[in-house]
Every structure is written in structure tokens, then in C-alpha cells.
N, C-alpha and C. Protein backbone atom coordinates (compact mmCIF):
# COMPACT_ATOMS: atom_id res chain seq x y z
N UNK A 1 29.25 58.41 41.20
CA UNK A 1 28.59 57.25 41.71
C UNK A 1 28.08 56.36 40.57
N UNK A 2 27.62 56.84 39.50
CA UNK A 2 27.15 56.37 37.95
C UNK A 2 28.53 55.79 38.02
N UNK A 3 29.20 56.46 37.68
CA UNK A 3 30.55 55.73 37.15
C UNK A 3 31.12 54.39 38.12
N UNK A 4 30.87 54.22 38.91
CA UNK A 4 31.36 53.81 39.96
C UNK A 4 30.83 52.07 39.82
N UNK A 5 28.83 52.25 39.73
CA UNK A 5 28.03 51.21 38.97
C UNK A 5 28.49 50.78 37.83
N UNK A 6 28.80 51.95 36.64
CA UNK A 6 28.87 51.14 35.47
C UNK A 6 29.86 50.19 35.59
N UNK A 7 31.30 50.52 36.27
CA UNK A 7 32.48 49.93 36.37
C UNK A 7 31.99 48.70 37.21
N UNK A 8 31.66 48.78 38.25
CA UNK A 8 31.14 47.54 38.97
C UNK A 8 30.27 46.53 37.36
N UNK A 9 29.44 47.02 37.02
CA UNK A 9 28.25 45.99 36.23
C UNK A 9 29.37 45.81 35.34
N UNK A 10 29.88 46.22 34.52
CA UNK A 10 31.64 46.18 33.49
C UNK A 10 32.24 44.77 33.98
N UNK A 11 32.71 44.95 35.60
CA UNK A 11 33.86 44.02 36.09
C UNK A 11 32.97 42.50 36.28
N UNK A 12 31.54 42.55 36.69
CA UNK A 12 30.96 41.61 36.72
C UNK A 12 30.51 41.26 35.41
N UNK A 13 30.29 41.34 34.32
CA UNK A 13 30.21 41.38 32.98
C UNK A 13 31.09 40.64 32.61
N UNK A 14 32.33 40.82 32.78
CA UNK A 14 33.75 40.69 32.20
C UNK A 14 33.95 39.43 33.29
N UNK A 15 33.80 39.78 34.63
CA UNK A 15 34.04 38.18 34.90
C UNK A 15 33.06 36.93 34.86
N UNK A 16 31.93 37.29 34.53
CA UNK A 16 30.79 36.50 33.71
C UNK A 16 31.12 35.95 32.26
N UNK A 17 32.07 36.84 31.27
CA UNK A 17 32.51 36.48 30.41
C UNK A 17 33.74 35.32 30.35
N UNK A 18 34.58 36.03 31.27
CA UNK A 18 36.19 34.78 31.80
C UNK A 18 35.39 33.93 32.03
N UNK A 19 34.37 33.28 33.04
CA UNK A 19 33.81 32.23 33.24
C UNK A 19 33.25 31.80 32.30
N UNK A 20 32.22 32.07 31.51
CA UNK A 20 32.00 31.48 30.19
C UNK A 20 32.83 30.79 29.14
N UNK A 21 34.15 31.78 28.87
CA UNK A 21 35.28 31.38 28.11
C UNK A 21 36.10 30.31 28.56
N UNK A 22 35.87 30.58 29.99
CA UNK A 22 36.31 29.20 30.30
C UNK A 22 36.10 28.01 30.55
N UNK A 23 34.64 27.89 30.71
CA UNK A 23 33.18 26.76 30.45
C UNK A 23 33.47 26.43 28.85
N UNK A 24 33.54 27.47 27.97
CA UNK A 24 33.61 26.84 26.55
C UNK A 24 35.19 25.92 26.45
N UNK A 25 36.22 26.66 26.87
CA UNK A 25 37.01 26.27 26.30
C UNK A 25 37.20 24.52 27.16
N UNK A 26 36.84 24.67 28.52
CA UNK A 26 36.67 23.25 28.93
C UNK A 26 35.98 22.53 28.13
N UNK A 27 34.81 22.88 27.67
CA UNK A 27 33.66 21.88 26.81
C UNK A 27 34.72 21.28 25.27
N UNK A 28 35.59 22.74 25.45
CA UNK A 28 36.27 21.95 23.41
C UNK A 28 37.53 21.10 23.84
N UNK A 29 37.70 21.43 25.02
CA UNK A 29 39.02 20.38 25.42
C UNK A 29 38.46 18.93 25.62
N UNK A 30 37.36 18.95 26.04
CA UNK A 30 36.23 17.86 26.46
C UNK A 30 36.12 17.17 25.04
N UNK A 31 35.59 18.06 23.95
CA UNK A 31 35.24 17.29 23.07
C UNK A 31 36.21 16.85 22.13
N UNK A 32 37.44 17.61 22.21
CA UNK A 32 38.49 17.18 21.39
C UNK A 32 39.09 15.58 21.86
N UNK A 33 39.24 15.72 23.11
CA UNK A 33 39.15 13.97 23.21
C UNK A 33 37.82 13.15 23.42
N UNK A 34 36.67 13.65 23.54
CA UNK A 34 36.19 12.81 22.95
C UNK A 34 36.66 12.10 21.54
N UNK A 35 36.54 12.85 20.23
CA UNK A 35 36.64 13.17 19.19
C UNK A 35 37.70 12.47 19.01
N UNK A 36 38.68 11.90 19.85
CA UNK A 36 39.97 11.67 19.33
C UNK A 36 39.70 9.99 19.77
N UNK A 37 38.69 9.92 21.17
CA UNK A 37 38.63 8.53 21.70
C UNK A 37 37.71 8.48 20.55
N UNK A 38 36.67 8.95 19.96
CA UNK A 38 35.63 8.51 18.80
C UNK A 38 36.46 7.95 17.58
N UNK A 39 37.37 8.36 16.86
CA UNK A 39 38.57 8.27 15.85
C UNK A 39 39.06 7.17 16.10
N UNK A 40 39.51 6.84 17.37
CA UNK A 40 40.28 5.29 17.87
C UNK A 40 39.45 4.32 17.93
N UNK A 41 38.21 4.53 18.51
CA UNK A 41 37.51 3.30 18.62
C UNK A 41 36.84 3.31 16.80
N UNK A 42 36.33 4.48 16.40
CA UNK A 42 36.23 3.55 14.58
C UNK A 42 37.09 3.19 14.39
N UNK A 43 38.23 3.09 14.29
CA UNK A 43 39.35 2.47 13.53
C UNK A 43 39.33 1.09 14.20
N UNK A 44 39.07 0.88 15.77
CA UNK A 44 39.46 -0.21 16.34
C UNK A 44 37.84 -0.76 15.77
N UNK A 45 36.77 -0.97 15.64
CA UNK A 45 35.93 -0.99 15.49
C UNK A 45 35.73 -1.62 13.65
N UNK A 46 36.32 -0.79 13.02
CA UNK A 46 36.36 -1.40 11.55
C UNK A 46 35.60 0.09 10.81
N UNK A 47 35.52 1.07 12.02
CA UNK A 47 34.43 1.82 11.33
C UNK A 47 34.58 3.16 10.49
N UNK A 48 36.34 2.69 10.38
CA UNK A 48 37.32 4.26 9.81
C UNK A 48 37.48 4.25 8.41
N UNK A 49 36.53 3.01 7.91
CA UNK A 49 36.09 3.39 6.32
C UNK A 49 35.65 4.53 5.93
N UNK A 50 35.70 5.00 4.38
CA UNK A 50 35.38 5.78 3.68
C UNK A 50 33.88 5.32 3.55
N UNK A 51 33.03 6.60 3.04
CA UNK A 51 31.67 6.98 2.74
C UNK A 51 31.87 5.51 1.66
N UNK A 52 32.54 5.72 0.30
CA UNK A 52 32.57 5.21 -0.37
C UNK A 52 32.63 3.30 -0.18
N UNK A 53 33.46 3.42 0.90
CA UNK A 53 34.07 2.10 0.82
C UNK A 53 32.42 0.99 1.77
N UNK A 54 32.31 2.19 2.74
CA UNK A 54 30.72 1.49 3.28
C UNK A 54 29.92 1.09 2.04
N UNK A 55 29.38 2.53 1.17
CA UNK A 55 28.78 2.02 0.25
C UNK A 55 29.11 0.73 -0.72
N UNK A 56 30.28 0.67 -0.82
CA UNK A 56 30.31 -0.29 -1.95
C UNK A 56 30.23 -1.76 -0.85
N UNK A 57 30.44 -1.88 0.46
CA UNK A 57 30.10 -2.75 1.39
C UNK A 57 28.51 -3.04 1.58
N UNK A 58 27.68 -2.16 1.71
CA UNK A 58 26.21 -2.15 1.84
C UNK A 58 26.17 -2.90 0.49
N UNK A 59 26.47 -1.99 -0.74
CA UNK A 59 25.56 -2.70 -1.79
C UNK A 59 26.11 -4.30 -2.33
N UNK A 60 27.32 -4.69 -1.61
CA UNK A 60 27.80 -6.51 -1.79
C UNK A 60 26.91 -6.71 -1.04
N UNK A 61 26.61 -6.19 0.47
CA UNK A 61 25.60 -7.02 0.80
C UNK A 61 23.84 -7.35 0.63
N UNK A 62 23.45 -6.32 0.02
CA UNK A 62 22.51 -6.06 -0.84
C UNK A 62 22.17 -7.43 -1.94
N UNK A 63 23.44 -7.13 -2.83
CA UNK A 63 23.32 -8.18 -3.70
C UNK A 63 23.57 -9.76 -3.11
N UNK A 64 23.95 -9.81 -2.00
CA UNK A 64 23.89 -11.08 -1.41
C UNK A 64 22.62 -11.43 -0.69
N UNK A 65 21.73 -10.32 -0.34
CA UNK A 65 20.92 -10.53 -0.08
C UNK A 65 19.13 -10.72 -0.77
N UNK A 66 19.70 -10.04 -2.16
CA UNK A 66 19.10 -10.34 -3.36
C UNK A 66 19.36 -11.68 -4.03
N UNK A 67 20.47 -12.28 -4.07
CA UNK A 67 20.08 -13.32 -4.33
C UNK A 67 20.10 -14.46 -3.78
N UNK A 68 20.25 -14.25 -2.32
CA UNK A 68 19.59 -15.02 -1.27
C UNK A 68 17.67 -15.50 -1.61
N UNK A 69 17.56 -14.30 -1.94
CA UNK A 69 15.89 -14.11 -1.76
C UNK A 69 15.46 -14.46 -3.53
N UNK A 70 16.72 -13.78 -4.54
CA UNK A 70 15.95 -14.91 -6.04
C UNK A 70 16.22 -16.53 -5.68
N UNK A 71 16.69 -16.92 -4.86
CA UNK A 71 16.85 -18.50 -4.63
C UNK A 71 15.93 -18.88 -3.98
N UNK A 72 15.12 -18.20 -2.62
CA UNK A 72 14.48 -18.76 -2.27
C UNK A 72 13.15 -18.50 -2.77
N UNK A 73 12.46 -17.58 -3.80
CA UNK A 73 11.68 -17.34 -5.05
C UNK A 73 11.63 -18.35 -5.99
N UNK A 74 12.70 -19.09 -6.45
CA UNK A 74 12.52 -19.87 -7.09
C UNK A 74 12.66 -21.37 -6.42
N UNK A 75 13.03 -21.74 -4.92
CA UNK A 75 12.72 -22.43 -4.94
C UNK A 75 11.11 -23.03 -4.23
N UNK A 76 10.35 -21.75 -3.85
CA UNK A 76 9.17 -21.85 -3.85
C UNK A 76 8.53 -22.00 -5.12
N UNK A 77 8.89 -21.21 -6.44
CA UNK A 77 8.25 -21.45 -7.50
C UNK A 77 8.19 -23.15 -7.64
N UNK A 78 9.14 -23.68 -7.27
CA UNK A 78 9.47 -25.11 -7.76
C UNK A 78 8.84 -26.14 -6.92
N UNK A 79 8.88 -25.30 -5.79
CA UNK A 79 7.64 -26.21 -5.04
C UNK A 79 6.77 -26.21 -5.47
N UNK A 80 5.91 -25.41 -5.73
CA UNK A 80 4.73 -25.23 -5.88
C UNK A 80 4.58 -26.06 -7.01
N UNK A 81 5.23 -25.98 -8.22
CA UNK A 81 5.34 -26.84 -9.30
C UNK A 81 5.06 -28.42 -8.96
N UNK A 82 5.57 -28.51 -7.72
CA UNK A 82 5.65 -29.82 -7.55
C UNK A 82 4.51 -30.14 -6.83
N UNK A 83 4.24 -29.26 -5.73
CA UNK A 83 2.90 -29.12 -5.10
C UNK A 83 1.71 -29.63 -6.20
N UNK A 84 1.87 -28.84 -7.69
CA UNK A 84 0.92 -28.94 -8.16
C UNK A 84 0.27 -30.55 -8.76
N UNK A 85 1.99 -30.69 -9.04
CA UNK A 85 2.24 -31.95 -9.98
C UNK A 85 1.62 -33.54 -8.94
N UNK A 86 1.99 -32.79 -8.43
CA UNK A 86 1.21 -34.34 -6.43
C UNK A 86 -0.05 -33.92 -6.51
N UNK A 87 -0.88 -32.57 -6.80
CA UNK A 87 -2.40 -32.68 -6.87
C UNK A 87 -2.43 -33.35 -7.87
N UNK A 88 -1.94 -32.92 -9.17
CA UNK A 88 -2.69 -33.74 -10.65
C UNK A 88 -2.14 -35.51 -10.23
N UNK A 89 -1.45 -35.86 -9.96
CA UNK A 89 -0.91 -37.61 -9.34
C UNK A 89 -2.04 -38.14 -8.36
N UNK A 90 -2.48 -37.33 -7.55
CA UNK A 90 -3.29 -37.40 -6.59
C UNK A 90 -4.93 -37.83 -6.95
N UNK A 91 -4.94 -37.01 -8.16
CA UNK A 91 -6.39 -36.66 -9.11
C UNK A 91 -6.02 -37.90 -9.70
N UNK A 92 -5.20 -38.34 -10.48
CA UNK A 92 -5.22 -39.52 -11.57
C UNK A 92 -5.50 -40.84 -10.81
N UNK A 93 -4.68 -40.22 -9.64
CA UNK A 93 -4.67 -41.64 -8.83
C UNK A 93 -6.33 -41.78 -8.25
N UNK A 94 -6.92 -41.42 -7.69
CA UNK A 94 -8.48 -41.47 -7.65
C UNK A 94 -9.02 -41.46 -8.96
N UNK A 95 -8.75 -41.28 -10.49
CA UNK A 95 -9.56 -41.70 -11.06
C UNK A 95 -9.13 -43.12 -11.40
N UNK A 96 -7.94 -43.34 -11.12
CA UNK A 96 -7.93 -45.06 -11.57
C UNK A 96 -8.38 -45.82 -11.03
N UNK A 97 -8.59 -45.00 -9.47
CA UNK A 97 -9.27 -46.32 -8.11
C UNK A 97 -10.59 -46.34 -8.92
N UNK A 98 -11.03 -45.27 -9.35
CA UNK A 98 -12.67 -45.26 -9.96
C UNK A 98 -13.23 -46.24 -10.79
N UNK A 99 -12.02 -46.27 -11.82
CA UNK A 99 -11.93 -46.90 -12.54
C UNK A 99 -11.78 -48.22 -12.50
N UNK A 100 -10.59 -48.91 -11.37
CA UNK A 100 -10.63 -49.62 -11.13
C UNK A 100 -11.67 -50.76 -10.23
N UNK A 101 -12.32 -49.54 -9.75
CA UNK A 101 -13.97 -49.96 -9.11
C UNK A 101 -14.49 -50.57 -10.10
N UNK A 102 -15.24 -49.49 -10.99
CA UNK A 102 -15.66 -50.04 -11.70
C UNK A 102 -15.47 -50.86 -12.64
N UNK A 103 -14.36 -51.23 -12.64
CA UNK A 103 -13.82 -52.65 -13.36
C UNK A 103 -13.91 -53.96 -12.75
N UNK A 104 -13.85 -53.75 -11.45
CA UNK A 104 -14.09 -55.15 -10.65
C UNK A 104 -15.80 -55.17 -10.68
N UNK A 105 -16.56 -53.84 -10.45
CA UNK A 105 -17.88 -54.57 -10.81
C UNK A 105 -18.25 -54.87 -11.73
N UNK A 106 -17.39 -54.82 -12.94
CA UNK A 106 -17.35 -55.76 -14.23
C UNK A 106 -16.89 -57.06 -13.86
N UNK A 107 -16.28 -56.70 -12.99
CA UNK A 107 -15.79 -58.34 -13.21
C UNK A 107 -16.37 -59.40 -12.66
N UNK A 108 -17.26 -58.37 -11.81
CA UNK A 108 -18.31 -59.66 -10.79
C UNK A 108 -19.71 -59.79 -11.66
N UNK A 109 -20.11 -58.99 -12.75
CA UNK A 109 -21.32 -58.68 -13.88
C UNK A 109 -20.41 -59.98 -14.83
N UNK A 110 -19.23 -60.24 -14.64
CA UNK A 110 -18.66 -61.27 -15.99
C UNK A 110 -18.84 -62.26 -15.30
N UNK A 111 -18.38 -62.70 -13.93
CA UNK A 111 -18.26 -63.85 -13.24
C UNK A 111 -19.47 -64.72 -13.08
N UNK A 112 -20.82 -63.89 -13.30
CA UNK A 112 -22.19 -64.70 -13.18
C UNK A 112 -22.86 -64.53 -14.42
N UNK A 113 -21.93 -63.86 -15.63
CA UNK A 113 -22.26 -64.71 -17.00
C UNK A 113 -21.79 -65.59 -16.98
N UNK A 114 -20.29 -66.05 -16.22
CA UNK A 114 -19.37 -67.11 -16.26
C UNK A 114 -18.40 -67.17 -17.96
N UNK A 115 -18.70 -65.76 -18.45
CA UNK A 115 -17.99 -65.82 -19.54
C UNK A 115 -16.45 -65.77 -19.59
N UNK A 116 -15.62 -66.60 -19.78
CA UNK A 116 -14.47 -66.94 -19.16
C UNK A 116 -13.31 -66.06 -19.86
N UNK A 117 -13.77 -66.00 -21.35
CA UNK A 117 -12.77 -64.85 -22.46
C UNK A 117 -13.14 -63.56 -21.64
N UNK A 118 -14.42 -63.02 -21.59
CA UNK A 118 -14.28 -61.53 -20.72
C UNK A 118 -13.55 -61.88 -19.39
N UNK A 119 -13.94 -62.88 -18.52
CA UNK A 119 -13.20 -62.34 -17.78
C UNK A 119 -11.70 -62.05 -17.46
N UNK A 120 -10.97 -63.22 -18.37
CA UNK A 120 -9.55 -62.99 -18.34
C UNK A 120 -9.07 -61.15 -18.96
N UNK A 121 -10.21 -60.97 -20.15
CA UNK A 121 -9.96 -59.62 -20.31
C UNK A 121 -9.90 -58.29 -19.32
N UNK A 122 -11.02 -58.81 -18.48
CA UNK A 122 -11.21 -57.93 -17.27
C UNK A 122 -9.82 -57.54 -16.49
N UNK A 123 -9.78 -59.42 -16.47
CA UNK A 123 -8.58 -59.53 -15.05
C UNK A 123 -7.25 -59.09 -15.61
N UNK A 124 -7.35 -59.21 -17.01
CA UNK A 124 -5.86 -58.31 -17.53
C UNK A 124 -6.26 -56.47 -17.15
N UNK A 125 -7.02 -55.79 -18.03
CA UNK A 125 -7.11 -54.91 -17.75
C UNK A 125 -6.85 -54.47 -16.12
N UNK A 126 -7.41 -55.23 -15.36
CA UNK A 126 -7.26 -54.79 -13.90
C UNK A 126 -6.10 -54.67 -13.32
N UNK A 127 -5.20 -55.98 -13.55
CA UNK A 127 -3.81 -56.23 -13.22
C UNK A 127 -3.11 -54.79 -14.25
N UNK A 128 -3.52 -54.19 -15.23
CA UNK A 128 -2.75 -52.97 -16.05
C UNK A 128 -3.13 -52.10 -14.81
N UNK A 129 -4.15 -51.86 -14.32
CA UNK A 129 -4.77 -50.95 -13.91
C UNK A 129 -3.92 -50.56 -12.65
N UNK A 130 -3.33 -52.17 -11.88
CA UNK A 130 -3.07 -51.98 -10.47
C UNK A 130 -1.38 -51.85 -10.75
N UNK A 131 -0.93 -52.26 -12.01
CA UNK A 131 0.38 -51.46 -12.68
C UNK A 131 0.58 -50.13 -12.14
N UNK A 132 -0.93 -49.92 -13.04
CA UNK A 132 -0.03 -48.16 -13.26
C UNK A 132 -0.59 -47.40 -12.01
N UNK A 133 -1.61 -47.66 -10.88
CA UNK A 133 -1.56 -47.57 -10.38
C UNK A 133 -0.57 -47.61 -8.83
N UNK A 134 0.45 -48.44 -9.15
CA UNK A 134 1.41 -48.80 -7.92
C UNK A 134 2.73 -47.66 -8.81
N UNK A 135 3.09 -47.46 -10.19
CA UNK A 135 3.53 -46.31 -10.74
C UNK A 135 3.31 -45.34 -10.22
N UNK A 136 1.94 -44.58 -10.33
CA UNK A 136 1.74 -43.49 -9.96
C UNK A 136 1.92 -43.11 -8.27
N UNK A 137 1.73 -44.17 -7.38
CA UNK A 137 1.95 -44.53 -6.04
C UNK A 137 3.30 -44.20 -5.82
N UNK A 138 4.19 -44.45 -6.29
CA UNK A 138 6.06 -44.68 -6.37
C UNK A 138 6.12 -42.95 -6.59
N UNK A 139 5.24 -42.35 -8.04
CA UNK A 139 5.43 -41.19 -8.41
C UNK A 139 5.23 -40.33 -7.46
N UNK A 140 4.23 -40.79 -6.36
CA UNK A 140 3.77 -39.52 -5.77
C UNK A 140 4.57 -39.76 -4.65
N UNK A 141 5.20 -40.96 -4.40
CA UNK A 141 6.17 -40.95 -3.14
C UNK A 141 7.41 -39.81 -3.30
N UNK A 142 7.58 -40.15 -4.17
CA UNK A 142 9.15 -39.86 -4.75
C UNK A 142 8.43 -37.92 -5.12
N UNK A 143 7.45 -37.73 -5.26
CA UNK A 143 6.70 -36.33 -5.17
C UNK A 143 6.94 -35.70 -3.49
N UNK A 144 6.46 -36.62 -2.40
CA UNK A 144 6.15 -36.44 -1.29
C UNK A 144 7.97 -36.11 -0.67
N UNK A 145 9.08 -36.86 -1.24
CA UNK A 145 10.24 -37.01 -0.60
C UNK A 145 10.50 -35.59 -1.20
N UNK A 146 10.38 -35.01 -2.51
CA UNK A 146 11.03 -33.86 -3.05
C UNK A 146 10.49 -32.60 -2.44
N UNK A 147 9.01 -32.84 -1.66
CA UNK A 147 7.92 -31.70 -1.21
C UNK A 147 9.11 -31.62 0.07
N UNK A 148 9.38 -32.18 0.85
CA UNK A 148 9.49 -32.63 2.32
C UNK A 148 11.02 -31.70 2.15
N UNK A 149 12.32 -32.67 0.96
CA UNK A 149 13.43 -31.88 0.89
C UNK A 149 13.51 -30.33 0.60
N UNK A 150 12.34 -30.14 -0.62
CA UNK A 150 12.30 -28.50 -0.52
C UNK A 150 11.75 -27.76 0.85
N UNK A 151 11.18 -28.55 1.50
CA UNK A 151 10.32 -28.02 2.61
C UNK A 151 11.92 -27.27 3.68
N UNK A 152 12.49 -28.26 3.83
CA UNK A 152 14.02 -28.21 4.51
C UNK A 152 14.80 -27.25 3.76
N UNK A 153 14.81 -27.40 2.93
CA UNK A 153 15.78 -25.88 2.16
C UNK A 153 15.38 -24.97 2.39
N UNK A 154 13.87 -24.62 2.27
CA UNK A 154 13.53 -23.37 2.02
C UNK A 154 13.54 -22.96 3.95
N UNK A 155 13.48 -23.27 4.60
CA UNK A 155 13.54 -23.09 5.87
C UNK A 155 15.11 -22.53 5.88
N UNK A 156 15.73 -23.33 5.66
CA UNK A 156 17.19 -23.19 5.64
C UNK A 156 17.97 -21.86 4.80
N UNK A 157 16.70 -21.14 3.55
CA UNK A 157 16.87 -20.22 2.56
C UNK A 157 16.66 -19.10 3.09
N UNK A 158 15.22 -19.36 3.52
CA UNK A 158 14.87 -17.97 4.35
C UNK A 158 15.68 -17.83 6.12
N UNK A 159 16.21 -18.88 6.60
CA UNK A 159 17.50 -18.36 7.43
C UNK A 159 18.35 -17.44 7.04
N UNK A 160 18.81 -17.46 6.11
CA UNK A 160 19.89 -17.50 4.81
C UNK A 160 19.81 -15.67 4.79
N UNK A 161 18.42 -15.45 4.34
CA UNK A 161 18.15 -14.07 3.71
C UNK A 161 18.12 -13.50 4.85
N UNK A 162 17.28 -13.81 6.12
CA UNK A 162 17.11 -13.01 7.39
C UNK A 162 18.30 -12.71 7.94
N UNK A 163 19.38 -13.46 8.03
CA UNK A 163 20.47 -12.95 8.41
C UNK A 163 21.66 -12.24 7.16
N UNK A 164 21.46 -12.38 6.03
CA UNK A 164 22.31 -11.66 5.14
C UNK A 164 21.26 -9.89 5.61
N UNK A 165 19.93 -9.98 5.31
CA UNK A 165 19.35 -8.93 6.18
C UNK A 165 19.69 -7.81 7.22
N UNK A 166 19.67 -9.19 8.33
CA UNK A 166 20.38 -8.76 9.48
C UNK A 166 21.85 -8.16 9.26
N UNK A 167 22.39 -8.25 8.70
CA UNK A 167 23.79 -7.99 8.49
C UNK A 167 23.99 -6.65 7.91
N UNK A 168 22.73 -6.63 6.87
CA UNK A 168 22.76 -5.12 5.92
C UNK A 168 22.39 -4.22 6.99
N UNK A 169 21.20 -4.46 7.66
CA UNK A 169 20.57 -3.33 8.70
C UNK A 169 21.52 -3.13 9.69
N UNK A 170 22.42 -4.23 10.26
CA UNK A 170 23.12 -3.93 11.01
C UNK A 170 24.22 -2.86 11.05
N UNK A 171 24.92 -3.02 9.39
CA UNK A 171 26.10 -2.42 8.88
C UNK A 171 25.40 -1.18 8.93
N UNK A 172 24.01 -0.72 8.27
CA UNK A 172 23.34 0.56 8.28
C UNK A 172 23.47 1.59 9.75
N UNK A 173 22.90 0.51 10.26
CA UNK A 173 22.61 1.37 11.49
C UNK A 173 24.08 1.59 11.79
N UNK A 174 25.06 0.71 12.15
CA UNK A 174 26.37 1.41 12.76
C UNK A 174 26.81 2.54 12.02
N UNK A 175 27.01 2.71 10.29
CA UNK A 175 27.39 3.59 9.43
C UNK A 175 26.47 4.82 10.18
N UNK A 176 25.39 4.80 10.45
CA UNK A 176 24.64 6.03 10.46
C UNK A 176 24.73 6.57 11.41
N UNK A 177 24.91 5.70 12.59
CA UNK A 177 25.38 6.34 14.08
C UNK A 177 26.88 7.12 13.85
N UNK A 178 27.43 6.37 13.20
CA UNK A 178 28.94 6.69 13.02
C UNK A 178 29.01 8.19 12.26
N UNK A 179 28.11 7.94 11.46
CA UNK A 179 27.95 9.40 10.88
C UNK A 179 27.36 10.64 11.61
N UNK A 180 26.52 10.41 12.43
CA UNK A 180 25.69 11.25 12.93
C UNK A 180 26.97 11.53 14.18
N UNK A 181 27.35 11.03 14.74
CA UNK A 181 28.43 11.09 15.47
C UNK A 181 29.65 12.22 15.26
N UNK A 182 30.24 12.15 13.42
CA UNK A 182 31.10 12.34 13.27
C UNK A 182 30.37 13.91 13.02
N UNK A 183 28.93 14.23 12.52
CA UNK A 183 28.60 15.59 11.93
C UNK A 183 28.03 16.28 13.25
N UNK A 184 27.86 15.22 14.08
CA UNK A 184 27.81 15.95 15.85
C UNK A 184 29.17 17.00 16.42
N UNK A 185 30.46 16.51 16.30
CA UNK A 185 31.19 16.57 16.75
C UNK A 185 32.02 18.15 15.75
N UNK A 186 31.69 17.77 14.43
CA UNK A 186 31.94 18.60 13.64
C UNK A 186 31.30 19.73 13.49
N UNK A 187 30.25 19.84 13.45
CA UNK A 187 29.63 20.96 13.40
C UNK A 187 29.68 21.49 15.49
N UNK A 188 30.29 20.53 16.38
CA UNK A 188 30.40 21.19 17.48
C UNK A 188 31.53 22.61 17.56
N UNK A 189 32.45 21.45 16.52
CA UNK A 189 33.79 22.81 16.53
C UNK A 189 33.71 23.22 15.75
């Protein structure tokens, strides 16, 4: 009767095992085409590059995206340069109005001496004054047009980098799925 059990628990054992073996071997038939549709679509995909060949793809885009970003570094440095150069224009230009203030209340302190040599001196100096004043006016225009054009580039720069960016993270992430994919499948079989 022992014998009778063991053979019974044996035959159910053994056909617990056929069923298993045959659960696995469905699962590797399963994954072998997966594995084979995974293979077709990288290739259709672009994604049946070498380790190597990604890398040397990541790091072009790297360096495109490095010097995306030394361009738009320097052309903030250059703003700012210019930024600075429109404060000091800005500064000169209020001290000439100052100046020029106080030159016309010279000129109204000359007008009721009625001294006629100062005042032509005055009225020259003043007319220099409203010279270099309408100069520096032109300067800071022609300051204001270069602020405004860098203003437009650099908008246009940092587009530039966010999507050379976008492009690196993008390439990353697919490489890494692609990988994780391929050491899924590999270490399955």
C-alpha cells in the first residue's frame, strides 16, 4: 500500500514536472520571438548600433551641445559688456545734462552782467556740450539696438542648447531602454 502512494505521489510529481517543462518551454518559445520582434524593430528603429557607435553618437552630441552653451556664455558675457557700457553712456550722459545745467545758469549769471565776450563763450561751450551730448544719445541708441539684437539671439541660443539637450537625453534614454531590454532577454535564456 506504501508502495502503491509512493508511485501515485512519483506519477503526480512527474506530471507536475511535464507541466512545468512545458510552461517553461512555452515561456522560451514566447521569448525567442519576442527577442527576434525586439532585433527587428532596433534595426527598424536605428537602434541596432554598436555600444561603441552610440557612444561615439552621444559624445558628437555632447560636443554640440557644449558648444551650443560656450556660444550662448559668451554671448551673455557680451551683453553684459554692453549692458555695462549703456550704464557708463547713461552716467556720462547725466553728467553732461549737469553740466549743462549748470552752464546755462552761467549763462543767465552772464546775461545780467550783459558781458557779451562771456557770453558767446558760454553759448559756445553749451552748443559743444549739446554736441557731444546728441553723440552720446546716437551712442546709447545704437547701445539700445545691440542690447535688443543680443536679447533675440540669446533667446534663439538657449532654444538651440535645450533642444541639442533634448536630443542627448533623448538618444540616452532610448540606448538604455534598449540595453536593459537586450540584458533582460539575455540573461532570460
Amino acid at each position: 500500500m506504501h508502495l502503491k502512494l509512493d508511485v501515485e505521489i512519483q506519477k503526480s510529481e512527474a506530471e507536475k514536472l511535464q507541466k512545468r517543462k512545458s510552461e517553461v518551454e512555452e515561456d522560451l518559445e514566447s521569448l525567442k520571438i519576442d527577442y527576434k520582434k525586439l532585433r527587428l524593430s532596433m534595426r527598424t528603429a536605428g537602434l541596432g548600433k554598436t555600444s561603441e557607435q552610440w557612444r561615439q553618437e552621444v559624445r558628437e552630441e555632447r560636443a554640440k551641445a557644449d558648444q551650443w552653451e560656450k556660444r550662448f556664455q559668451e554671448a551673455q558675457a557680451w551683453n553684459e559688456a554692453l549692458e555695462k557700457s549703456l550704464s557708463e553712456s547713461k552716467n556720462e550722459k547725466d553728467e553732461l545734462r549737469a553740466r549743462v545745467a549748470k552752464l546755462e545758469r552761467s549763462l543767465c549769471l552772464y546775461r545780467n552782467l550783459n558781458s557779451v565776450t562771456e557770453l558767446k563763450a558760454s553759448l559756445s561751450k553749451i552748443e559743444e556740450m549739446k554736441g557731444k551730448i546728441e553723440e552720446l544719445e546716437m551712442a546709447l541708441q545704437s547701445c539700445e539696438m545691440r542690447i535688443e539684437f543680443l536679447e533675440a539671439n540669446e533667446e534663439q541660443w538657449k532654444n538651440q542648447v535645450h533642444h541639442s539637450q533634448d536630443q542627448v537625453r533623448s538618444r540616452d534614454y532610448i540606448m538604455r531602454e534598449a540595453v536593459t531590454q537586450i540584458r533582460e532577454v539575455a540573461d532570460y535564456l
